[in-house]
PDB file of N, CA and C in Angstrom:
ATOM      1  N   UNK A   1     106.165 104.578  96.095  1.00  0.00           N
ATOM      2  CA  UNK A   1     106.823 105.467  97.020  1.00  0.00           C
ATOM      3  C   UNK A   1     107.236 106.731  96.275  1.00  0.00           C
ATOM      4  N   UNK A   2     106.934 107.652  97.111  1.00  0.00           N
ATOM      5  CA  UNK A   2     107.207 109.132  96.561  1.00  0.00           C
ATOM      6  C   UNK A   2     109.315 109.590  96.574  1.00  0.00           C
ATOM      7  N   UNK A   3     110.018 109.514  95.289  1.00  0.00           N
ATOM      8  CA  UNK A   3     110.771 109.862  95.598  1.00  0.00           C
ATOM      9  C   UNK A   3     111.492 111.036  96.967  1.00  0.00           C
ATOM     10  N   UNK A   4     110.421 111.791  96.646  1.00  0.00           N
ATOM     11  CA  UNK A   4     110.995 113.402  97.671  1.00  0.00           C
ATOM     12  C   UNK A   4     110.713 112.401  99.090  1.00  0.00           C
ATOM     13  N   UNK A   5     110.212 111.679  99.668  1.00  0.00           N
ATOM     14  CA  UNK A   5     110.113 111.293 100.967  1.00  0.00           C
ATOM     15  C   UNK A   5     111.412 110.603 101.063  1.00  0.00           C
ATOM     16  N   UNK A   6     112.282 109.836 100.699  1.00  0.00           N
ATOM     17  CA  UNK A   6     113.723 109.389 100.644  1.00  0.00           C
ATOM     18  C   UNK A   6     114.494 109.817 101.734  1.00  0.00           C
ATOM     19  N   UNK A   7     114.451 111.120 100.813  1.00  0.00           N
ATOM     20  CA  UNK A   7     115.594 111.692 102.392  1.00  0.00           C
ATOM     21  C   UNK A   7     115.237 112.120 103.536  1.00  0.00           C
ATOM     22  N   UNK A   8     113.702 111.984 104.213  1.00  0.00           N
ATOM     23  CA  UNK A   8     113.425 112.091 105.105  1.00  0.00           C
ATOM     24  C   UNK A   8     113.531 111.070 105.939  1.00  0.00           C
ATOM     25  N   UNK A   9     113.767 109.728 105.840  1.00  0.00           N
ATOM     26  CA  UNK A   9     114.087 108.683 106.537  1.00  0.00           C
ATOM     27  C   UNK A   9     114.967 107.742 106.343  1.00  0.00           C
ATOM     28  N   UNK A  10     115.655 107.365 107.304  1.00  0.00           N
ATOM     29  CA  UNK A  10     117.012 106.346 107.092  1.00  0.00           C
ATOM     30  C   UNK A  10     116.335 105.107 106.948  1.00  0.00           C
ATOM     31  N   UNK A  11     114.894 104.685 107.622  1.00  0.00           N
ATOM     32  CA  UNK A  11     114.810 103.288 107.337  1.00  0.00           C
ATOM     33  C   UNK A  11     113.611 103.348 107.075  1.00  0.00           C
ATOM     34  N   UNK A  12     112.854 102.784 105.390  1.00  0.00           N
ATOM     35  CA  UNK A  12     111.845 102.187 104.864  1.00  0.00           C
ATOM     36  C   UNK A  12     111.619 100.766 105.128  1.00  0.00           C
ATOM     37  N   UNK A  13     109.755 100.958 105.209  1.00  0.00           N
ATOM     38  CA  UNK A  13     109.559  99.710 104.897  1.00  0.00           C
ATOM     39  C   UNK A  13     108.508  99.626 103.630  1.00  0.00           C
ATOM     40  N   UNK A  14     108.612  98.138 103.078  1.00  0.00           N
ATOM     41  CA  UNK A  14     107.400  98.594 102.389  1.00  0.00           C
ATOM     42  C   UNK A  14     106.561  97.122 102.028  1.00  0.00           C
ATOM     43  N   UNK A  15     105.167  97.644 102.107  1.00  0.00           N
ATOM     44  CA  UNK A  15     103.903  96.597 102.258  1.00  0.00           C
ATOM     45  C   UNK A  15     103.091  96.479 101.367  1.00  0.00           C
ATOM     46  N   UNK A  16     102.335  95.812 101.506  1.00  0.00           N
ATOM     47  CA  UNK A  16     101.476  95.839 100.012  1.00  0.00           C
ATOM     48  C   UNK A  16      99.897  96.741 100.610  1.00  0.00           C
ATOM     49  N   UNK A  17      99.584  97.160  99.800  1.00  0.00           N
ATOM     50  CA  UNK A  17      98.702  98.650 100.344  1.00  0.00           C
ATOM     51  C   UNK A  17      97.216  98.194  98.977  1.00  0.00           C
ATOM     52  N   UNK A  18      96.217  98.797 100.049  1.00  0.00           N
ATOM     53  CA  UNK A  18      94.934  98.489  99.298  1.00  0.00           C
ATOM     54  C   UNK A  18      93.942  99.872  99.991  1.00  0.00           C
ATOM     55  N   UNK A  19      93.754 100.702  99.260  1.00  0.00           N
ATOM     56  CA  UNK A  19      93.097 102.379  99.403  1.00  0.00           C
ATOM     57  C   UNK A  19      92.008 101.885 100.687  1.00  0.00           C
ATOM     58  N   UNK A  20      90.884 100.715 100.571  1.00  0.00           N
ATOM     59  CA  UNK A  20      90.037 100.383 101.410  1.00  0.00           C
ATOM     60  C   UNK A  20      90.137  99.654 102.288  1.00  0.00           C
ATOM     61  N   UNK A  21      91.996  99.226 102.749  1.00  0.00           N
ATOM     62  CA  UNK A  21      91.933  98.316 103.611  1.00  0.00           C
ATOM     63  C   UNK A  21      92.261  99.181 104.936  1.00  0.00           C
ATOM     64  N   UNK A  22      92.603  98.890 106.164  1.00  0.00           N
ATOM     65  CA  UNK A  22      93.234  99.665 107.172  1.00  0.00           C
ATOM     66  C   UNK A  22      94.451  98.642 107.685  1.00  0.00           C
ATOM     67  N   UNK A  23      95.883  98.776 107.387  1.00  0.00           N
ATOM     68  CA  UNK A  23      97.033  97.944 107.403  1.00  0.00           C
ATOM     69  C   UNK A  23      97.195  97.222 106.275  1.00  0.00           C
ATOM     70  N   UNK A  24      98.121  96.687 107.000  1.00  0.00           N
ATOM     71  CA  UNK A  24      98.351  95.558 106.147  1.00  0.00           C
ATOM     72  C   UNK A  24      97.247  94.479 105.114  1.00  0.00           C
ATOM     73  N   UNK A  25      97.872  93.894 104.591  1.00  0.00           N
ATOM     74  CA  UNK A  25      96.651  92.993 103.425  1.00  0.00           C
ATOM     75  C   UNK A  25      96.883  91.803 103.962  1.00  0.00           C
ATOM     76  N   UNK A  26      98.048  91.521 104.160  1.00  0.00           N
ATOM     77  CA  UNK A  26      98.719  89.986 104.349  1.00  0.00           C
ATOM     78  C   UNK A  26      98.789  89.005 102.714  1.00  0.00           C
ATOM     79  N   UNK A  27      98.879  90.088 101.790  1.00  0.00           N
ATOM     80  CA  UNK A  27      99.347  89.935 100.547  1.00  0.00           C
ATOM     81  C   UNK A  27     100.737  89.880 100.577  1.00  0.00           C
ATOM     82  N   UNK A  28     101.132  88.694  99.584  1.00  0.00           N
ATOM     83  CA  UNK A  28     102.793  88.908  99.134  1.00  0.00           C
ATOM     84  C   UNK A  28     102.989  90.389  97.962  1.00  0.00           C
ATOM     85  N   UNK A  29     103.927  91.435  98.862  1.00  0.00           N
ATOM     86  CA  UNK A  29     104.232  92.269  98.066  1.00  0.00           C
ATOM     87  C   UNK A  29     105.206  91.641  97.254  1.00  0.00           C
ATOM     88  N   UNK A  30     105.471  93.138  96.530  1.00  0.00           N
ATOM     89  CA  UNK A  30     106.191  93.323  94.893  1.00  0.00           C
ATOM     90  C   UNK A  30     107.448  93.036  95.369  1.00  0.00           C
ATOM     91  N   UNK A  31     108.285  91.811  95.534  1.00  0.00           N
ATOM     92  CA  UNK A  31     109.602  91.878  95.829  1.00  0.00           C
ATOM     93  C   UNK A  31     110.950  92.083  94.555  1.00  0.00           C
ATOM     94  N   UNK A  32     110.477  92.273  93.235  1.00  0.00           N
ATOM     95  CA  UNK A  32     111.410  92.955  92.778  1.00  0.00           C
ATOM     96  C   UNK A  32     111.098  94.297  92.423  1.00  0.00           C
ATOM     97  N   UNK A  33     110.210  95.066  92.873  1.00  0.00           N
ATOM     98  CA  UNK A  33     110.144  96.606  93.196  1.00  0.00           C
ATOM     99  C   UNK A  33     110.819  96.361  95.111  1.00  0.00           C
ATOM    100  N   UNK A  34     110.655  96.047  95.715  1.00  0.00           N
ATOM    101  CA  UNK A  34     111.372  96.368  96.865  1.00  0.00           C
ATOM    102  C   UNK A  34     113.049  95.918  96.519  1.00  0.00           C
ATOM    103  N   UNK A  35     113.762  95.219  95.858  1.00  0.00           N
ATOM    104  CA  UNK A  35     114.893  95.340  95.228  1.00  0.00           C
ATOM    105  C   UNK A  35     115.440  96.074  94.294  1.00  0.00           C
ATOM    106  N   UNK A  36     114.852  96.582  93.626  1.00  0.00           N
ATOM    107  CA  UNK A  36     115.212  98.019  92.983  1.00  0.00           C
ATOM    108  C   UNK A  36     115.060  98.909  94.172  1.00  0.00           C
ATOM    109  N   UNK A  37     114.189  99.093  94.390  1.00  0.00           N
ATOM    110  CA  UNK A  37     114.399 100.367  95.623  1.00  0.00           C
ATOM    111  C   UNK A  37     115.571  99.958  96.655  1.00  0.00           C
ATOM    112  N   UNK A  38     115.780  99.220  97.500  1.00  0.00           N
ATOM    113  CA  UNK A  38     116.782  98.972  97.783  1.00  0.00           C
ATOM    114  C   UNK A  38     118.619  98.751  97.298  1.00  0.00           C
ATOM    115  N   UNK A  39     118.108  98.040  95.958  1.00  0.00           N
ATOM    116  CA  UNK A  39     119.662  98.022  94.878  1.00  0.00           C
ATOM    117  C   UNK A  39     119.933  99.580  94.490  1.00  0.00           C
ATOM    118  N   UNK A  40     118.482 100.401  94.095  1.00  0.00           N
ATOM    119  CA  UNK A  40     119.272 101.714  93.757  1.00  0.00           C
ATOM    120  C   UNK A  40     119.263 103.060  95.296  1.00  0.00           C
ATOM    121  N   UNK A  41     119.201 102.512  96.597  1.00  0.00           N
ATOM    122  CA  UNK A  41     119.400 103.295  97.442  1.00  0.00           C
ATOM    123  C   UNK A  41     120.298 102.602  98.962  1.00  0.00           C
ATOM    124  N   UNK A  42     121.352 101.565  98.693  1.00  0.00           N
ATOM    125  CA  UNK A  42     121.723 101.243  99.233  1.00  0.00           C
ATOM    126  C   UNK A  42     121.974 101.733 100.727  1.00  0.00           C
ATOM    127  N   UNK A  43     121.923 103.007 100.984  1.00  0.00           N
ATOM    128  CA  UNK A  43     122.177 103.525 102.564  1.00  0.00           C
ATOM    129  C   UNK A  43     121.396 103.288 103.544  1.00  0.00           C
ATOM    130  N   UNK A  44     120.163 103.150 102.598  1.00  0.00           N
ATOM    131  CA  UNK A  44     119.124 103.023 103.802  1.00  0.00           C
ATOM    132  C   UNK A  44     119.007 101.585 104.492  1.00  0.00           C
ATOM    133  N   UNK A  45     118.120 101.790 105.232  1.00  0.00           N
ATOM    134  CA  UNK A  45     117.975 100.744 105.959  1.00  0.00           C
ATOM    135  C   UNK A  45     116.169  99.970 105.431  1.00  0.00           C
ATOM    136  N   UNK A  46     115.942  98.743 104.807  1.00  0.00           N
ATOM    137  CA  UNK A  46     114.962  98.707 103.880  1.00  0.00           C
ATOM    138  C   UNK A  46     114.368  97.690 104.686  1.00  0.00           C
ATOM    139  N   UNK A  47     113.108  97.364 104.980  1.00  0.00           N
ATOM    140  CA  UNK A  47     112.203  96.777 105.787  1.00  0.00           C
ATOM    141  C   UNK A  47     110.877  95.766 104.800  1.00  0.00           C
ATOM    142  N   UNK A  48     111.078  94.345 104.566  1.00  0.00           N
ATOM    143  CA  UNK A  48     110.279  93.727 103.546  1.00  0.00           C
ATOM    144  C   UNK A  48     109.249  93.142 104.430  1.00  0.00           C
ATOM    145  N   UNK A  49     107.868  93.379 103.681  1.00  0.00           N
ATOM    146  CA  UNK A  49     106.827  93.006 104.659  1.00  0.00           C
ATOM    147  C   UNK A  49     105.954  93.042 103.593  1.00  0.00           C
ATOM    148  N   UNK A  50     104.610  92.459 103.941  1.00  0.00           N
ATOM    149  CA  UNK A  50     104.140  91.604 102.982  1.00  0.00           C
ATOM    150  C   UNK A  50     103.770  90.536 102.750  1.00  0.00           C
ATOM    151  N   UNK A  51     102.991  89.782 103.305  1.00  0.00           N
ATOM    152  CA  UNK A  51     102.265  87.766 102.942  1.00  0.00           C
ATOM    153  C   UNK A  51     104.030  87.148 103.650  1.00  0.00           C
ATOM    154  N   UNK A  52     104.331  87.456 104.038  1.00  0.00           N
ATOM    155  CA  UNK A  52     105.993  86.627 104.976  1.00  0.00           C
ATOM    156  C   UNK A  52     105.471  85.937 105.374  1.00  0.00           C
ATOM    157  N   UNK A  53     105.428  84.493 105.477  1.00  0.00           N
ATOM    158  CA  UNK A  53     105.200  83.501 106.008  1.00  0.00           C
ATOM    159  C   UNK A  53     106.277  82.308 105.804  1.00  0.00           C
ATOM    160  N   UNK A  54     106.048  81.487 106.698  1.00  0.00           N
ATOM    161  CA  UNK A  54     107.394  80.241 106.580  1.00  0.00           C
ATOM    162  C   UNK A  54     107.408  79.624 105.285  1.00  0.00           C
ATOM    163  N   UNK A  55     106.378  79.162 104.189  1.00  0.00           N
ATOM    164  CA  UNK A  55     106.669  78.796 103.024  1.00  0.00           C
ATOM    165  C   UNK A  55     106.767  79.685 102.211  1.00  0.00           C
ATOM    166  N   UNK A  56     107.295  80.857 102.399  1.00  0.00           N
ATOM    167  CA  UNK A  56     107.908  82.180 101.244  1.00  0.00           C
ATOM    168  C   UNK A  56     108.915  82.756 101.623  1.00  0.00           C
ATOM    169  N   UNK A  57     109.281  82.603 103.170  1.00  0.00           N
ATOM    170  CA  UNK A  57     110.585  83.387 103.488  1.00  0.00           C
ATOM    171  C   UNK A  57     111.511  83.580 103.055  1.00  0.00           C
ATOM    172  N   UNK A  58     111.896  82.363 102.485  1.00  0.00           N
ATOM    173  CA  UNK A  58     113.467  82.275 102.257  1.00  0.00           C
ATOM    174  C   UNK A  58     113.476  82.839 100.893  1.00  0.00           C
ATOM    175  N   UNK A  59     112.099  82.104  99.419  1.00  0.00           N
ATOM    176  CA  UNK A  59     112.203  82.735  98.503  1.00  0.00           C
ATOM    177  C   UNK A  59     112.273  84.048  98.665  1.00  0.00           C
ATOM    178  N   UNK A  60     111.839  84.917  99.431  1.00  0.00           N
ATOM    179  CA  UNK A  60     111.656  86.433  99.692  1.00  0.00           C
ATOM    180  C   UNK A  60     113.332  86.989  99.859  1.00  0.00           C
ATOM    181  N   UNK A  61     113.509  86.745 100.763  1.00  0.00           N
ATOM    182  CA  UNK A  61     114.896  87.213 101.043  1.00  0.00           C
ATOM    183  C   UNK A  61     116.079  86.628 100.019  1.00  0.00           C
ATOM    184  N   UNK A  62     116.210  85.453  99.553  1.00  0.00           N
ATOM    185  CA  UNK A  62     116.917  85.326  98.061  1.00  0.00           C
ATOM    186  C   UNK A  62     116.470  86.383  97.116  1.00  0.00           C
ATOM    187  N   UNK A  63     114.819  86.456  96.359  1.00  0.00           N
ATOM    188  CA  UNK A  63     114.514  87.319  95.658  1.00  0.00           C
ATOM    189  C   UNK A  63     115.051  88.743  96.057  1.00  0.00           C
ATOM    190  N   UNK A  64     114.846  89.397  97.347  1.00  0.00           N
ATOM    191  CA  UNK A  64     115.034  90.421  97.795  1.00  0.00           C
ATOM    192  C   UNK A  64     116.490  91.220  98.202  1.00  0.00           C
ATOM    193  N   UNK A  65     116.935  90.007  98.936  1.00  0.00           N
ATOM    194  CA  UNK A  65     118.363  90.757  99.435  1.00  0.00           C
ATOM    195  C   UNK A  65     117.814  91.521 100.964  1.00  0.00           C
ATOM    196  N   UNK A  66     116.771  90.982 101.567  1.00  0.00           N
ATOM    197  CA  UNK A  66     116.215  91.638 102.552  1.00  0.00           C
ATOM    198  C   UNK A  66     117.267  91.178 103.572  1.00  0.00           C
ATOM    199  N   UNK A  67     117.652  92.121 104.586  1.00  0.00           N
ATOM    200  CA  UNK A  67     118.268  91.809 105.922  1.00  0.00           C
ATOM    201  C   UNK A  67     116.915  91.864 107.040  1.00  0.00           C
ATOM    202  N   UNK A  68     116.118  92.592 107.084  1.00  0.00           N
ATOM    203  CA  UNK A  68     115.455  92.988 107.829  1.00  0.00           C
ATOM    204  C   UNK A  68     113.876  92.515 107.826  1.00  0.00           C
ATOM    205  N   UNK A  69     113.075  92.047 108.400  1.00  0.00           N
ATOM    206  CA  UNK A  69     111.518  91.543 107.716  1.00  0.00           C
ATOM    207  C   UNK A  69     110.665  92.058 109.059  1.00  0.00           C
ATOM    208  N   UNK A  70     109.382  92.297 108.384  1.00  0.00           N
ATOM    209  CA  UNK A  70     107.871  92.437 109.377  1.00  0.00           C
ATOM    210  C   UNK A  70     107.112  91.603 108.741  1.00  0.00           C
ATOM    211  N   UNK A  71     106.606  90.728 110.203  1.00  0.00           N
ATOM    212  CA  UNK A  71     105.594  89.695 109.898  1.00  0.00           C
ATOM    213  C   UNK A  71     104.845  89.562 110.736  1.00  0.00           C
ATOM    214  N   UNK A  72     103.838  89.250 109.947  1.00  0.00           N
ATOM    215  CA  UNK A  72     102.390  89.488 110.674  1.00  0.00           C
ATOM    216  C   UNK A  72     101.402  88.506 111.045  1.00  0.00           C
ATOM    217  N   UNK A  73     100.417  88.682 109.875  1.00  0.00           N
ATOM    218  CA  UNK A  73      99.308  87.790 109.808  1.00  0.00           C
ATOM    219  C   UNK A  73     100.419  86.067 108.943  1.00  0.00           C
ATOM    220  N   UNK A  74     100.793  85.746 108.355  1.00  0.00           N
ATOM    221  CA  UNK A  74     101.486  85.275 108.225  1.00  0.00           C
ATOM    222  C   UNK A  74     102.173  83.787 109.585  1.00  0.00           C
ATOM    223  N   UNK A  75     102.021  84.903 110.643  1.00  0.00           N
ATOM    224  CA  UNK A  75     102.451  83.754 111.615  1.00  0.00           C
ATOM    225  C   UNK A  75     101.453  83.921 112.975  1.00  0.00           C
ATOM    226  N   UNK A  76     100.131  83.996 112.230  1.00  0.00           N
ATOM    227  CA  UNK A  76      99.077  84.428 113.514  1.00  0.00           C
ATOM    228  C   UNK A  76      98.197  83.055 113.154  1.00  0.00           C
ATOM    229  N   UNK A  77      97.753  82.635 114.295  1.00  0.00           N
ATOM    230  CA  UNK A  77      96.418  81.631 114.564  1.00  0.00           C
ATOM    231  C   UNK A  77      95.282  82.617 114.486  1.00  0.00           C
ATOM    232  N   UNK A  78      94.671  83.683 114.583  1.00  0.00           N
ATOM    233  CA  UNK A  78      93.825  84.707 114.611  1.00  0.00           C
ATOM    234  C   UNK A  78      94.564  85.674 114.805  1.00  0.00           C
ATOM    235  N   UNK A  79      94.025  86.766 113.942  1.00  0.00           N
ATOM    236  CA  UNK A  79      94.188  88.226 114.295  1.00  0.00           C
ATOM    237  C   UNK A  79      95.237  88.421 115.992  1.00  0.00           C
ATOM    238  N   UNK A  80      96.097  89.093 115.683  1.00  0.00           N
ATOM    239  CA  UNK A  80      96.746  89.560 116.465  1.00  0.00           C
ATOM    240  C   UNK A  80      97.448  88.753 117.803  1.00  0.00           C
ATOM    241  N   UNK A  81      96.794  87.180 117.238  1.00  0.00           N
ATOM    242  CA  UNK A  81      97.367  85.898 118.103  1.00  0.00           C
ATOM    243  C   UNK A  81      98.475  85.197 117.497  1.00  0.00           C
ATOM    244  N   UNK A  82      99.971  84.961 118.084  1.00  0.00           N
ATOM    245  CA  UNK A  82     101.034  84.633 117.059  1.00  0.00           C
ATOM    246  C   UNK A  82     100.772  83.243 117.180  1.00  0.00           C
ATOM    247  N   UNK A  83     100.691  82.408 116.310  1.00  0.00           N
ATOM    248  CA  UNK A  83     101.006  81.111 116.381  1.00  0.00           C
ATOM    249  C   UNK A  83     102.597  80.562 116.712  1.00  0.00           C
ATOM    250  N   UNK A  84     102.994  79.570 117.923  1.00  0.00           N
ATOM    251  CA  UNK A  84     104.216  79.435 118.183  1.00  0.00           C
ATOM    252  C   UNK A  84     105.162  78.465 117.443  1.00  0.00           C
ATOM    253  N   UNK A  85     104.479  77.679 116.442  1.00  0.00           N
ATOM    254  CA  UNK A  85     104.396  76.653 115.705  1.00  0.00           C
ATOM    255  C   UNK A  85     105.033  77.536 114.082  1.00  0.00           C
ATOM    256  N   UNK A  86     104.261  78.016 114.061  1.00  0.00           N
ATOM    257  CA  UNK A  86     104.325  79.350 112.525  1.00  0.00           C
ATOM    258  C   UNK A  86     105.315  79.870 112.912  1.00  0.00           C
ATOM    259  N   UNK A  87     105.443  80.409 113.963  1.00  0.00           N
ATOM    260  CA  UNK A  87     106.807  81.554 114.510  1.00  0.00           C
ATOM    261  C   UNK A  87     108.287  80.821 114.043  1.00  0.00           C
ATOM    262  N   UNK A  88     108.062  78.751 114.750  1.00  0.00           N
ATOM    263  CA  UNK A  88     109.486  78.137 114.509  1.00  0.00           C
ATOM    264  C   UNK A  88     109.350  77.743 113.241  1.00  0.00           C
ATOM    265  N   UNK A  89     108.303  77.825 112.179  1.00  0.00           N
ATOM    266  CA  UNK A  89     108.604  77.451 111.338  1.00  0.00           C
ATOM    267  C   UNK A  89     109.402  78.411 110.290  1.00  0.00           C
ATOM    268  N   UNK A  90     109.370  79.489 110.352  1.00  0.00           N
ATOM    269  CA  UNK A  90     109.436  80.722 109.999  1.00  0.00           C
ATOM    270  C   UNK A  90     110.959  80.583 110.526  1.00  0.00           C
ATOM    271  N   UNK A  91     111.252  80.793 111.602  1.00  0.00           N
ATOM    272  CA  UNK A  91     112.809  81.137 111.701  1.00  0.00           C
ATOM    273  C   UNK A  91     113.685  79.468 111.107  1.00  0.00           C
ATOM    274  N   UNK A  92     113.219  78.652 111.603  1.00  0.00           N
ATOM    275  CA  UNK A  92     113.687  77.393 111.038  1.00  0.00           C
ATOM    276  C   UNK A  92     113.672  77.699 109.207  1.00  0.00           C
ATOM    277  N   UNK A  93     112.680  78.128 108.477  1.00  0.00           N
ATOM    278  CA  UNK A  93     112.877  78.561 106.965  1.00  0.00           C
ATOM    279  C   UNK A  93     113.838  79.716 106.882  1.00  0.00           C
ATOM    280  N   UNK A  94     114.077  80.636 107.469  1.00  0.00           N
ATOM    281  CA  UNK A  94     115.493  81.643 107.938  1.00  0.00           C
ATOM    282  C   UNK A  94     116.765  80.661 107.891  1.00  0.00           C
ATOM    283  N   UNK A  95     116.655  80.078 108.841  1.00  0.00           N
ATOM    284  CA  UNK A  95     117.905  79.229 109.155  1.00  0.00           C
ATOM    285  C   UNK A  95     118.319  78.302 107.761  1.00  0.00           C
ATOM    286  N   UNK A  96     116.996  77.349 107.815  1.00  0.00           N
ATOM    287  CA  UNK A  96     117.288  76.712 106.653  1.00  0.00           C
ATOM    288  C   UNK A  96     118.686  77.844 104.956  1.00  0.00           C
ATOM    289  N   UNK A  97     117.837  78.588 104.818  1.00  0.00           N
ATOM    290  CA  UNK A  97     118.274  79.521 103.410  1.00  0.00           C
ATOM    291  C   UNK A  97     120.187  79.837 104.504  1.00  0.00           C
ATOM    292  N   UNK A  98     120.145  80.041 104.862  1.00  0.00           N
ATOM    293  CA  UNK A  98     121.471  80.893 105.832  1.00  0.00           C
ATOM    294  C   UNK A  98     122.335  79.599 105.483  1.00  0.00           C
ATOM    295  N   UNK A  99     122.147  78.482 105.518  1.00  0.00           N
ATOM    296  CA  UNK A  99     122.754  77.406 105.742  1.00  0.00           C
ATOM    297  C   UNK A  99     123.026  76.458 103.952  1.00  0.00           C
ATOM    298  N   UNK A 100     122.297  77.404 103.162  1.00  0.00           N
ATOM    299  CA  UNK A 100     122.446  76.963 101.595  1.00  0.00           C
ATOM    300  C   UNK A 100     123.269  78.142 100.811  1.00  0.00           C
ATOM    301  N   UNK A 101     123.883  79.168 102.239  1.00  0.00           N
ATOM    302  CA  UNK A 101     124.555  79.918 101.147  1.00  0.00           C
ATOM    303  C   UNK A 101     123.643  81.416 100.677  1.00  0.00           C
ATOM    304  N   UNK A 102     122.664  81.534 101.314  1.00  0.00           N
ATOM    305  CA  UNK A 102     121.759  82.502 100.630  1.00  0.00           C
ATOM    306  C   UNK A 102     122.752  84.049 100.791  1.00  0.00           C
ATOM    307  N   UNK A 103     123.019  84.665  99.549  1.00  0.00           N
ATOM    308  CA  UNK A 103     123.501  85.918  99.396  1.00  0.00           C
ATOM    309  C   UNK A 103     123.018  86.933 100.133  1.00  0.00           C
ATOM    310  N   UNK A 104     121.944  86.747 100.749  1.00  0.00           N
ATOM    311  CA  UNK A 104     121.129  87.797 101.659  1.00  0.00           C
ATOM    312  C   UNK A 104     121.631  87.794 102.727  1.00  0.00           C
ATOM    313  N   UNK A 105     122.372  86.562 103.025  1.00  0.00           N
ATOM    314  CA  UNK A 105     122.649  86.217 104.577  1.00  0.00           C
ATOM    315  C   UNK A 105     124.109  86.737 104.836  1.00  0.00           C
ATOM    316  N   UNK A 106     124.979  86.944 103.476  1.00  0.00           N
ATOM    317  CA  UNK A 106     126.361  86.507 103.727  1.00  0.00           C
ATOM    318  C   UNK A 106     127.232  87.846 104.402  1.00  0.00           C
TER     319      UNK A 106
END
């Protein structure tokens, strides 16, 4: 991320990026580069996205300190079809971490 773009927006997100792809990868991004960027710009509003799926969530948001998430392929049966199964497993792994105390949550 380009410092000078900063102050043009109150809320970042950030994804894992590939020059030849178009979107997303559905790669797990860099979650302690999205915690530095977030630990050293606290005002904003910071958006973690990236391979999110129900068996990484919770590590993500412990690692991260994320309040906020975009998820994608992660909780799809095909392209652009959500799986409803993936969806509860996913907030049930949310819930789960919320309920051990996770610092992200508190």
């Amino acid at each position: 991320m380009k410092a000078d773009w900063l102050p043009l927006a109150d809320t970042l997100l950030l994804d894992t990026f590939h020059a030849d792809k178009f979107g997303g990868t559905g790669e797990t991004g860099d979650w302690a580069k999205f915690k530095r960027h977030r630990d050293a710009h606290p005002k904003k509003t910071w958006i973690l996205s990236g391979g999110l799926k129900p068996d990484n969530v919770a590590a993500a948001v412990t690692a991260t300190g994320a309040k906020y998430l975009d998820v994608n392929s992660g909780v799809e049966q095909s392209p652009g079809v959500k799986d409803p199964a993936k969806l509860k497993a996913l907030v049930l792994a949310l819930h789960q971490a919320t309920k051990q105390g996770n610092p992200a949550y508190g």
